[in-house]
C-alpha atoms as a PDB file:
ATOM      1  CA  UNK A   1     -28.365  17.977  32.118  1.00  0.00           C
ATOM      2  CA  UNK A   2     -26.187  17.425  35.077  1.00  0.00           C
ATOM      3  CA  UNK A   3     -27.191  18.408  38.300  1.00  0.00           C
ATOM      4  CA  UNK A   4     -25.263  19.615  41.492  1.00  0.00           C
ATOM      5  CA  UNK A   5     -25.247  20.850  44.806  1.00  0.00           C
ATOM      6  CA  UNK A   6     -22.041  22.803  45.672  1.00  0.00           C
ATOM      7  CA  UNK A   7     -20.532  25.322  48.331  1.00  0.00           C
ATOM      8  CA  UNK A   8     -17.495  27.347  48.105  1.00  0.00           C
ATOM      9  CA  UNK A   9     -15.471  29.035  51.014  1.00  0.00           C
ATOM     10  CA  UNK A  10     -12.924  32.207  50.829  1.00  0.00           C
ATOM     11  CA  UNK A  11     -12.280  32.642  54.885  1.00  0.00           C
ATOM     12  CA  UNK A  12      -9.911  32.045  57.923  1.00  0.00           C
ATOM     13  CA  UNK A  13      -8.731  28.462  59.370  1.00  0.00           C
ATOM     14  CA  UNK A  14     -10.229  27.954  62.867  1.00  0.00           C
ATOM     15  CA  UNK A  15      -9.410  24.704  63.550  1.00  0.00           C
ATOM     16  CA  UNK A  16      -8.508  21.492  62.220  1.00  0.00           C
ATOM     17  CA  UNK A  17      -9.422  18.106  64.060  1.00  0.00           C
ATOM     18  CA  UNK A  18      -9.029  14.595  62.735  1.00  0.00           C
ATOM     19  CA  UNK A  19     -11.704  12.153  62.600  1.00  0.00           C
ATOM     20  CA  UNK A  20     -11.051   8.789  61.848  1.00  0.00           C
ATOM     21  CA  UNK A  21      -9.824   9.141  58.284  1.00  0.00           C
ATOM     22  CA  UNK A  22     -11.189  12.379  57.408  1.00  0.00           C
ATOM     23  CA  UNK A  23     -10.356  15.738  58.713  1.00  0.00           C
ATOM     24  CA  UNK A  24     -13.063  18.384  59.979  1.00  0.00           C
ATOM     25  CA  UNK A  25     -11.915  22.135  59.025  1.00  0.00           C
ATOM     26  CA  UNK A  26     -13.213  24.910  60.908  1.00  0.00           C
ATOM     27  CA  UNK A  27     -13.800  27.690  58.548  1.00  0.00           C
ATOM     28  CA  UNK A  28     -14.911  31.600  59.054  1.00  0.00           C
ATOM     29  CA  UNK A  29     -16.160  33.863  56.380  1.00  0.00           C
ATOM     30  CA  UNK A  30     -16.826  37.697  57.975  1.00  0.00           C
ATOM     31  CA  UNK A  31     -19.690  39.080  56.270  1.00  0.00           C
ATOM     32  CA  UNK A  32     -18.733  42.489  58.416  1.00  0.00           C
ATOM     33  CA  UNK A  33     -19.276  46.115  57.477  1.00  0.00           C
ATOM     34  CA  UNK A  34     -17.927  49.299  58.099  1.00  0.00           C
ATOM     35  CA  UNK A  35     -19.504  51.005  61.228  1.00  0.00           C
ATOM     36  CA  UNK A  36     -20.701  54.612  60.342  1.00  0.00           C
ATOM     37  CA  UNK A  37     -18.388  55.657  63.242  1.00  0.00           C
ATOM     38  CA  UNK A  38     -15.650  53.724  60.878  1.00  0.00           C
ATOM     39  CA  UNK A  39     -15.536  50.858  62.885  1.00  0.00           C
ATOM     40  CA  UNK A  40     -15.783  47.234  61.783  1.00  0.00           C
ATOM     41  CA  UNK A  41     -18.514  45.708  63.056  1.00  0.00           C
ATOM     42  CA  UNK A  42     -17.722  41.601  62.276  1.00  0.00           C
ATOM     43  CA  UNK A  43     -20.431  39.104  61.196  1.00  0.00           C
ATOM     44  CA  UNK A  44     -18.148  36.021  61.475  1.00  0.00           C
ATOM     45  CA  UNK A  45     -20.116  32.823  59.956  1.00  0.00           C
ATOM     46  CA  UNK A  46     -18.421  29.176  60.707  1.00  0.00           C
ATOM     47  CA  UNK A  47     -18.862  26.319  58.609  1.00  0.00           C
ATOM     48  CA  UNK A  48     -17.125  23.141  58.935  1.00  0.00           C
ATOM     49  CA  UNK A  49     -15.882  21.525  56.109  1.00  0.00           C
ATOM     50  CA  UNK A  50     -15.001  17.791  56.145  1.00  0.00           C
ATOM     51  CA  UNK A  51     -11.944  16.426  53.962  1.00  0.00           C
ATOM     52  CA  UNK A  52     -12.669  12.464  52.781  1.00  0.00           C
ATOM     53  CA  UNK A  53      -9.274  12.616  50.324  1.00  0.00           C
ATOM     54  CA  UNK A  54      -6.418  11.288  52.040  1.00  0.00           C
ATOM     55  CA  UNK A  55      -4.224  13.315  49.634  1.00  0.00           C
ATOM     56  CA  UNK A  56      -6.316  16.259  50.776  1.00  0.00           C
ATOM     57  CA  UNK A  57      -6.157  15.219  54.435  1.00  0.00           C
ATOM     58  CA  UNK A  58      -2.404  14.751  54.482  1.00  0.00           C
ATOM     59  CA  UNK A  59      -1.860  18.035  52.657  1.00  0.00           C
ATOM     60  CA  UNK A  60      -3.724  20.246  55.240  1.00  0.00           C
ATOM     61  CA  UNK A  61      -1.992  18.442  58.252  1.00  0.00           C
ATOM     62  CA  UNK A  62       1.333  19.410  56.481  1.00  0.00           C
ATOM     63  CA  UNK A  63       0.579  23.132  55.046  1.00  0.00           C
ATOM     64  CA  UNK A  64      -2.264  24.020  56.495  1.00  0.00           C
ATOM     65  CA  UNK A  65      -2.000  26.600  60.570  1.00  0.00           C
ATOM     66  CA  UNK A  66      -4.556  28.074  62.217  1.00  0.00           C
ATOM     67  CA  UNK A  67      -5.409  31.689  60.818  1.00  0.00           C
ATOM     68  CA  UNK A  68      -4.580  30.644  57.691  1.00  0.00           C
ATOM     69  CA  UNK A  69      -6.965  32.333  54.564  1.00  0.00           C
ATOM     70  CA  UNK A  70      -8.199  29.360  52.322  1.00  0.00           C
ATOM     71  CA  UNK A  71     -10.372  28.433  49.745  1.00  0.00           C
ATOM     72  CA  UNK A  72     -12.261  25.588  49.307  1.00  0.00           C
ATOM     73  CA  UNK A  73     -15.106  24.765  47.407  1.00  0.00           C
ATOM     74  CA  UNK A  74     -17.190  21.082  47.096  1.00  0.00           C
ATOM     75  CA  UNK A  75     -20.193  18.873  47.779  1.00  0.00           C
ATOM     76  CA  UNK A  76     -23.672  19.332  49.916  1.00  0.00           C
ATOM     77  CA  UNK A  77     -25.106  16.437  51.356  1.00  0.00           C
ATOM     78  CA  UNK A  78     -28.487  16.788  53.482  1.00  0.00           C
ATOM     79  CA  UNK A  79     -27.873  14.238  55.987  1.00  0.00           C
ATOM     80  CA  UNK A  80     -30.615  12.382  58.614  1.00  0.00           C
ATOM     81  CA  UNK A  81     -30.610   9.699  61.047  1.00  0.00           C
ATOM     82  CA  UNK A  82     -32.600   8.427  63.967  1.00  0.00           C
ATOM     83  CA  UNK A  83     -31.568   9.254  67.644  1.00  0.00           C
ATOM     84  CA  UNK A  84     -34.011   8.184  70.821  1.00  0.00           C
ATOM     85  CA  UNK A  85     -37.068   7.340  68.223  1.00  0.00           C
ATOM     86  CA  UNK A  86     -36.608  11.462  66.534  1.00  0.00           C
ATOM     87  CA  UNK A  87     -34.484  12.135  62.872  1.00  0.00           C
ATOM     88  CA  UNK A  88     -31.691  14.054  63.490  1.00  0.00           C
ATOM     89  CA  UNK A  89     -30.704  16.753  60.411  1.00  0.00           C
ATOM     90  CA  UNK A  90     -27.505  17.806  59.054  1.00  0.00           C
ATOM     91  CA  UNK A  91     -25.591  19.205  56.299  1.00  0.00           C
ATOM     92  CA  UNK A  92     -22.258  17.563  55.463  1.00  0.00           C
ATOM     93  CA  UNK A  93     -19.791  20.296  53.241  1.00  0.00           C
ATOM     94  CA  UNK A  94     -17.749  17.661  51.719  1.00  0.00           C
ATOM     95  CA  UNK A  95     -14.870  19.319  50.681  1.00  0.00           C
ATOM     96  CA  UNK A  96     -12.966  18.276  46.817  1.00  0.00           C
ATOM     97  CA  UNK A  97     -10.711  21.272  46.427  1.00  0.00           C
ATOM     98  CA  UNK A  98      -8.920  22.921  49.827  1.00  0.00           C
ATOM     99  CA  UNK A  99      -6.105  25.582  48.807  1.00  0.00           C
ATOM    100  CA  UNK A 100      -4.294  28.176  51.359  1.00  0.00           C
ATOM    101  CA  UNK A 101      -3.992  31.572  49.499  1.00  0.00           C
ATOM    102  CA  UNK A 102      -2.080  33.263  52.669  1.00  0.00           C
ATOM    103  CA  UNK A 103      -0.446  32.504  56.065  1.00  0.00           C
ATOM    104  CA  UNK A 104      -1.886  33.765  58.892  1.00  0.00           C
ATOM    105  CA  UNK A 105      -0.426  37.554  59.294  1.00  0.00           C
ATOM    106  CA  UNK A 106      -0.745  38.147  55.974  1.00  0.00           C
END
């Protein structure tokens, strides 16, 4: 049986910064609810997903604006290393499939 550990994103563009080779995308899913005055009240979770593909990379620079609704779905990777004598923890989203499904004002 295979085995896999994967994530998958529906939410806004925040901000996209290069580094080195791969690209880190800001990404914000709202997990907001109607107010019983009718208000929104916004739960806005980040995540940062980071692009290895240079076909991937190069396609975001070139299509992708801030705003922008996306989807993107891919890899976990628990992550450790030492700093100062402690192990640091992370999680790496690797990102394998980024796609825009509307501009910004739409």
């Amino acid at each position: 049986m295979k085995t896999f550990a994967e994530f998958q994103i529906i939410g806004r563009v925040g901000k996209v910064t290069e580094a080195g080779s791969t690209l880190k995308v800001s990404v914000v899913a709202d997990y907001g609810k109607r107010a019983e005055d009718g208000s929104w009240d916004s739960k806005p979770f980040w995540n940062t997903v980071t692009i290895f593909n240079e076909k991937t990379v190069n396609w975001i620079k070139d299509n992708i604006e801030v705003g922008d609704l996306v989807h993107t779905r891919g890899t976990i990777r628990e992550t450790s290393y030492e700093k100062d004598g402690a192990t640091v923890y992370g999680v790496t989203l690797a990102g394998d499939e980024f796609s825009r499904l509307a501009v910004k004002d739409q």
